[in-house]
C-alpha atoms as a PDB file:
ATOM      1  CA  UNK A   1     -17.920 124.999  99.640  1.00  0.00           C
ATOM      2  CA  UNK A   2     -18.950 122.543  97.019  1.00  0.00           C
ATOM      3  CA  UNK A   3     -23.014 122.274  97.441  1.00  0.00           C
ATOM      4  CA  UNK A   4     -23.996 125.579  98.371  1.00  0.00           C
ATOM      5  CA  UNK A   5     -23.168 126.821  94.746  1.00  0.00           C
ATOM      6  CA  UNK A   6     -24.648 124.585  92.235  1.00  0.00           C
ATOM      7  CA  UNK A   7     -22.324 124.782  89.594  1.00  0.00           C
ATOM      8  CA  UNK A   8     -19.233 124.650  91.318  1.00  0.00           C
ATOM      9  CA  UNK A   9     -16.414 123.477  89.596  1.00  0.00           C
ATOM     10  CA  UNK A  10     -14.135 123.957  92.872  1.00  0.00           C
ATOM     11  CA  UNK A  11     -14.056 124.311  96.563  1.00  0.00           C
ATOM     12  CA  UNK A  12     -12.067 126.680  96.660  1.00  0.00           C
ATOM     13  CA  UNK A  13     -13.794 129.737  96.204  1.00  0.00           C
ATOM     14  CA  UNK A  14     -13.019 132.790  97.834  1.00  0.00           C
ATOM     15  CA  UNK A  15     -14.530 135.336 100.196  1.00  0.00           C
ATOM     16  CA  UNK A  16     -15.058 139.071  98.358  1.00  0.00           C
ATOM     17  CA  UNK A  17     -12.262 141.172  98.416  1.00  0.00           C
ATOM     18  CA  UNK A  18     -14.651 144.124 100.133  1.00  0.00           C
ATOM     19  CA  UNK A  19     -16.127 142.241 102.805  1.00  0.00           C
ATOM     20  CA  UNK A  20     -12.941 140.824 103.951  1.00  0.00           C
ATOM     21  CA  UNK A  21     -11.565 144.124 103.834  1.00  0.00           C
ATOM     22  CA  UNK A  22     -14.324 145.728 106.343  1.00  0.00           C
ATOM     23  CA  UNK A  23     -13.706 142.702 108.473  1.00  0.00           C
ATOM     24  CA  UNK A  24      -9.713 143.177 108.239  1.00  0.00           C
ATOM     25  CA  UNK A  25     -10.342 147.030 109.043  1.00  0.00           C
ATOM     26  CA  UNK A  26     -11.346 145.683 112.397  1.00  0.00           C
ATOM     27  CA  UNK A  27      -9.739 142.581 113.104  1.00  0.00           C
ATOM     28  CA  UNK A  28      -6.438 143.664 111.782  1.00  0.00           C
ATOM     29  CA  UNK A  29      -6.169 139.829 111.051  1.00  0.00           C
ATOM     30  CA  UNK A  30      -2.792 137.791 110.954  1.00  0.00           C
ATOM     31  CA  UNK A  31      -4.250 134.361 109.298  1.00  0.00           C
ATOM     32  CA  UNK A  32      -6.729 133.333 106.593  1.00  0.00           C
ATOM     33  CA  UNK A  33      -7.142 130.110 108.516  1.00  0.00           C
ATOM     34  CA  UNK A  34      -8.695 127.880 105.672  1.00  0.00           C
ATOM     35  CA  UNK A  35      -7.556 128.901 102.215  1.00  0.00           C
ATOM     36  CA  UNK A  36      -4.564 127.898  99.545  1.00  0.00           C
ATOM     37  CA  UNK A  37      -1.420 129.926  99.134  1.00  0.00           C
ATOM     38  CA  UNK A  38      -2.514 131.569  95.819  1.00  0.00           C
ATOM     39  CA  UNK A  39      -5.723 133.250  97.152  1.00  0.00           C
ATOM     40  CA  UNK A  40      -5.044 133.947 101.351  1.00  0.00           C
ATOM     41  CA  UNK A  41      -6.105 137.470 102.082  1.00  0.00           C
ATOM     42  CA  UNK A  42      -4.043 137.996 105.465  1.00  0.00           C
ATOM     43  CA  UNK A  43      -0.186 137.833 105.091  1.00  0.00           C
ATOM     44  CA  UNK A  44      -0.343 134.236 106.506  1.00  0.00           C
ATOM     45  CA  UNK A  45      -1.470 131.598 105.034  1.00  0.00           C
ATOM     46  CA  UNK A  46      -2.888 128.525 106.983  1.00  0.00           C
ATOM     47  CA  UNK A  47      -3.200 126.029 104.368  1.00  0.00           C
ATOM     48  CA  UNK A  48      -3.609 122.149 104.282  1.00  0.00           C
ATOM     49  CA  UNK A  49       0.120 121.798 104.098  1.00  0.00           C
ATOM     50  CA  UNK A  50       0.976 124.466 106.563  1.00  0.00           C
ATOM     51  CA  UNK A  51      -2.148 124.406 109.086  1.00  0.00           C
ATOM     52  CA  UNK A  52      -1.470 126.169 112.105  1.00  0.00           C
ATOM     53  CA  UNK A  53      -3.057 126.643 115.754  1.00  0.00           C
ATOM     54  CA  UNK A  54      -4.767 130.139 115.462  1.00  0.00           C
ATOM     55  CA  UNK A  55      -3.375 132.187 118.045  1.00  0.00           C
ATOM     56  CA  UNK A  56      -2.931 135.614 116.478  1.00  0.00           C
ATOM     57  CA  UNK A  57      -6.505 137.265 114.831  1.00  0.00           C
ATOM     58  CA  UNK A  58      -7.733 134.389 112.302  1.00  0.00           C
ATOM     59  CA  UNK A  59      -9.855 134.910 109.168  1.00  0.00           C
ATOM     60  CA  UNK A  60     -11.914 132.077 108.146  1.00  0.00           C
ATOM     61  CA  UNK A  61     -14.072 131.042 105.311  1.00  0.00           C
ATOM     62  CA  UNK A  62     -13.844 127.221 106.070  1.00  0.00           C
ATOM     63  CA  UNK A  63     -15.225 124.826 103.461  1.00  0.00           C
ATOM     64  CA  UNK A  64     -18.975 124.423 102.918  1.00  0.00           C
ATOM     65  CA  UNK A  65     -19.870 120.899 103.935  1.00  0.00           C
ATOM     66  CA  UNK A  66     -18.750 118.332 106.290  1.00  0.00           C
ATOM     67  CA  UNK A  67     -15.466 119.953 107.458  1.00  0.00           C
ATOM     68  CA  UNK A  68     -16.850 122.939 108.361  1.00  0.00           C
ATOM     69  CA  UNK A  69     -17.676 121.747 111.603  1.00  0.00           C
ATOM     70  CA  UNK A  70     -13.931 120.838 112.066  1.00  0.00           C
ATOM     71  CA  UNK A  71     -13.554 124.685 111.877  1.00  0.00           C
ATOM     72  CA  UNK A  72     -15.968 126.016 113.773  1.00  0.00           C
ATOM     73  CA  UNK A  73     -14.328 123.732 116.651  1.00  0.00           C
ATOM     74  CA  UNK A  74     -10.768 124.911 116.292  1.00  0.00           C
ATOM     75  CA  UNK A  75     -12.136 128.490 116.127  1.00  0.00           C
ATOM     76  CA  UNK A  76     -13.679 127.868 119.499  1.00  0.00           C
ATOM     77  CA  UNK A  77     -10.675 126.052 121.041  1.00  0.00           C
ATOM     78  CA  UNK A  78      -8.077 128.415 119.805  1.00  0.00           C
ATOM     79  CA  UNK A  79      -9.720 131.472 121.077  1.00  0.00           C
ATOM     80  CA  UNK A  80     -10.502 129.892 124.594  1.00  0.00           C
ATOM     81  CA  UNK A  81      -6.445 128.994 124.365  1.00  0.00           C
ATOM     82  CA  UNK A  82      -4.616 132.255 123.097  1.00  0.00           C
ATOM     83  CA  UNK A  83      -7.687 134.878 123.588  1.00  0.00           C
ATOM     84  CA  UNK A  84      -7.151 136.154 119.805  1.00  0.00           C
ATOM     85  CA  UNK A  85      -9.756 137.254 117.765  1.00  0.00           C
ATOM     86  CA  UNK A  86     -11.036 135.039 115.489  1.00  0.00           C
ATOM     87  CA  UNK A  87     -13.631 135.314 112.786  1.00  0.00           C
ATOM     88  CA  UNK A  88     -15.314 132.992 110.744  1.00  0.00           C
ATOM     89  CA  UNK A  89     -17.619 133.264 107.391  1.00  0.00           C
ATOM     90  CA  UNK A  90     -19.982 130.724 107.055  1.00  0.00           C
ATOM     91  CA  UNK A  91     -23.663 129.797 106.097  1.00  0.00           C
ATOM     92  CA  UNK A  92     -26.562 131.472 107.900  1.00  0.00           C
ATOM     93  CA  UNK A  93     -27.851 127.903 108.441  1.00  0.00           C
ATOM     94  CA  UNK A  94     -29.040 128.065 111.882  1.00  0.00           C
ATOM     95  CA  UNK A  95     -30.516 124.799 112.248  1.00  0.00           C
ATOM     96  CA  UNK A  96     -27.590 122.817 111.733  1.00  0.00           C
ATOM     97  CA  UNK A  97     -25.572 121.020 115.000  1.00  0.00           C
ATOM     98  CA  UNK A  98     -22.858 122.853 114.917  1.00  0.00           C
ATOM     99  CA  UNK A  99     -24.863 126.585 115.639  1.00  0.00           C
ATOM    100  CA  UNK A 100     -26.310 124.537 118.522  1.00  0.00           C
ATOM    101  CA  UNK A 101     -23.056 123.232 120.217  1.00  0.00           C
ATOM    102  CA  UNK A 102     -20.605 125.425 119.277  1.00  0.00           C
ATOM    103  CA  UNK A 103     -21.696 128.742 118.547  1.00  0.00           C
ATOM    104  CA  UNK A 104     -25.014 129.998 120.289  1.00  0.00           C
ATOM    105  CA  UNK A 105     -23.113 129.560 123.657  1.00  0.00           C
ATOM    106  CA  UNK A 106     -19.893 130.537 122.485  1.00  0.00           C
ATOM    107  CA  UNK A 107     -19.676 133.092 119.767  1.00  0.00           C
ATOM    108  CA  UNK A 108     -19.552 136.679 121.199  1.00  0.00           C
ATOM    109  CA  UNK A 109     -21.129 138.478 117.798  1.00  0.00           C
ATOM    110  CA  UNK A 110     -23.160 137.536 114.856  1.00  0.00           C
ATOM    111  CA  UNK A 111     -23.339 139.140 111.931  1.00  0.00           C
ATOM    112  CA  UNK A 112     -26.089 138.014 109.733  1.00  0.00           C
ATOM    113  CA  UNK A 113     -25.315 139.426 106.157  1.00  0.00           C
ATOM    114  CA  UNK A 114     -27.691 141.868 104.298  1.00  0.00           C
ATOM    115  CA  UNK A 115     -28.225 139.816 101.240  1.00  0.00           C
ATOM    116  CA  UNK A 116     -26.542 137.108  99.395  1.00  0.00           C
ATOM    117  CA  UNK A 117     -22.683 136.607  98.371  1.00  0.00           C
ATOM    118  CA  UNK A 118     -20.922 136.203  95.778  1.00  0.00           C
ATOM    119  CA  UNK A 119     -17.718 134.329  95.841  1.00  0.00           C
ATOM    120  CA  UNK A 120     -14.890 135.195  93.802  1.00  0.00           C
ATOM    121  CA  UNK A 121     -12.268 132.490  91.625  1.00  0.00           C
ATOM    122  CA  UNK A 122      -9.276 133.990  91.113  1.00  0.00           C
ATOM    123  CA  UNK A 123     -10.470 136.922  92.438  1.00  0.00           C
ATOM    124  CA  UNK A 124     -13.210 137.690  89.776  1.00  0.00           C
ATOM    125  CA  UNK A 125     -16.557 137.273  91.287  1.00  0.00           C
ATOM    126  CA  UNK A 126     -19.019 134.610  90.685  1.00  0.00           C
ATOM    127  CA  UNK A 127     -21.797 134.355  88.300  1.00  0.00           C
ATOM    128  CA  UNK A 128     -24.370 133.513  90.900  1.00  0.00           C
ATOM    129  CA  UNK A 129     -25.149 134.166  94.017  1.00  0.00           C
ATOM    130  CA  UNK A 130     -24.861 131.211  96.739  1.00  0.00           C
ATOM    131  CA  UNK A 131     -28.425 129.681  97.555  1.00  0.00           C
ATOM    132  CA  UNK A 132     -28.483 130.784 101.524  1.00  0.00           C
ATOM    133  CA  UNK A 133     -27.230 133.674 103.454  1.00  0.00           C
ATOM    134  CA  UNK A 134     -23.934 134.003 105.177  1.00  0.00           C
ATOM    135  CA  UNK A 135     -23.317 135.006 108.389  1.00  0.00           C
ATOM    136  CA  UNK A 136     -20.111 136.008 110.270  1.00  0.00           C
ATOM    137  CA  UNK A 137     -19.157 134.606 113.435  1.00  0.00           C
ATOM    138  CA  UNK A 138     -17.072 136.368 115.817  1.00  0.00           C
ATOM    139  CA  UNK A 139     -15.065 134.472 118.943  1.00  0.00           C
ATOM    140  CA  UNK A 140     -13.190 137.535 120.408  1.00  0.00           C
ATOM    141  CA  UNK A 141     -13.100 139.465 124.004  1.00  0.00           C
ATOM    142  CA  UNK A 142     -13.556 142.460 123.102  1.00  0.00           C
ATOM    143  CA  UNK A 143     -16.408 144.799 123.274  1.00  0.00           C
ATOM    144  CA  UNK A 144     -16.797 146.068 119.529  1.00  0.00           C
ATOM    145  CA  UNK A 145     -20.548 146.209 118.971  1.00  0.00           C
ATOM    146  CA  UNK A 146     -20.390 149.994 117.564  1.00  0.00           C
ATOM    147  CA  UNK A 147     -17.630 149.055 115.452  1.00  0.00           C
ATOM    148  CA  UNK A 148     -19.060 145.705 113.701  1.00  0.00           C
ATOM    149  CA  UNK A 149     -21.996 147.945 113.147  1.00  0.00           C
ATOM    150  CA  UNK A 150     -20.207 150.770 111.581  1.00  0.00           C
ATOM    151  CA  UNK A 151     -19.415 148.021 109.133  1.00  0.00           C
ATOM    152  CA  UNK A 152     -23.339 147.933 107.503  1.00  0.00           C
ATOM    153  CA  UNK A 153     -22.609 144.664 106.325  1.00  0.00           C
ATOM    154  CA  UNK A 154     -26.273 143.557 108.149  1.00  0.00           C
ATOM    155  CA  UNK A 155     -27.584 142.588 111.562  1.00  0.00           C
ATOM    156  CA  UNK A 156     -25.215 142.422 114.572  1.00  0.00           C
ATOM    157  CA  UNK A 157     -26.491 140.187 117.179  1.00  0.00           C
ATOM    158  CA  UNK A 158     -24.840 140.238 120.418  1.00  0.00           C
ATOM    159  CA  UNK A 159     -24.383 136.993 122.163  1.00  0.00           C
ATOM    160  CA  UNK A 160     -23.056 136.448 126.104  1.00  0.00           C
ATOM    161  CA  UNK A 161     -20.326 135.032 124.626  1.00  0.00           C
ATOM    162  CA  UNK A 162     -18.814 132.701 127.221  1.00  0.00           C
ATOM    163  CA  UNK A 163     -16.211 131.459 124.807  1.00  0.00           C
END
């Protein structure tokens, strides 16, 4: 995630304990599909060493930068494949070519987030705030508007979602 927090002296920084636990109280989810083994939030762990296809419901906060795209791909792909439900954090940056190729056309749900996050390093959060807003995307086949919204973690968009 190294660039969207100025001072970071890692990549691997986590997602917040509370918003992956709304998202979890949804998902129910099976894999934290980008993380190490010391700070995975679902019970499996899909890490460098041990990467996995995602066919059960997938949490990811991918890293910031050039292999998020990478990601966002294999979210795609997996969920066209096994149909599971899978959820990605990542920056609102709307712009970028991945939103355009992979995820306007694709993504069921979008959750834009009300505000701006802070990370957490060994599961204390950070001192900052990162410089852009988050949003959470949301490959799944399942009709869960209400629900998301129940969340109030911002502003649900619903998508076609072909994917």
């Amino acid at each position: 995630m190294s660039g969207y927090i100025s001072t970071a002296i890692s990549t691997e920084w986590e997602t917040p304990q509370w918003l992956y636990d709304k998202l979890d109280s949804v998902f129910h989810f099976e894999y934290d599909g980008a993380c190490t083994e010391a700070n995975s939030k679902a019970p499996v762990a899909c890490t460098k060493e041990n990467f996995r296809t995602w066919d059960k419901n997938t949490f990811c906060n991918p890293p910031y930068g050039k292999e998020m795209e990478y990601f966002i791909i294999s979210a795609l792909n997996d969920h066209k494949f096994y149909h599971s439900d899978i959820v990605l954090l990542i920056p609102s940056s709307t712009e970028i070519k991945a939103w355009f190729d992979h995820i306007w056309e694709n993504a069921k749900y979008i959750i834009f987030l009300e505000g701006r996050l802070k990370f957490e390093m060994n599961g204390k959060p950070a001192k900052s705030c990162i410089g852009k807003g988050s949003a959470v995307i949301v490959y799944t086949d399942r009709n869960i508007m209400k629900e998301l919204e129940a969340l109030d973690l911002g502003k649900v968009i619903y998508l076609r979602g072909r994917g």
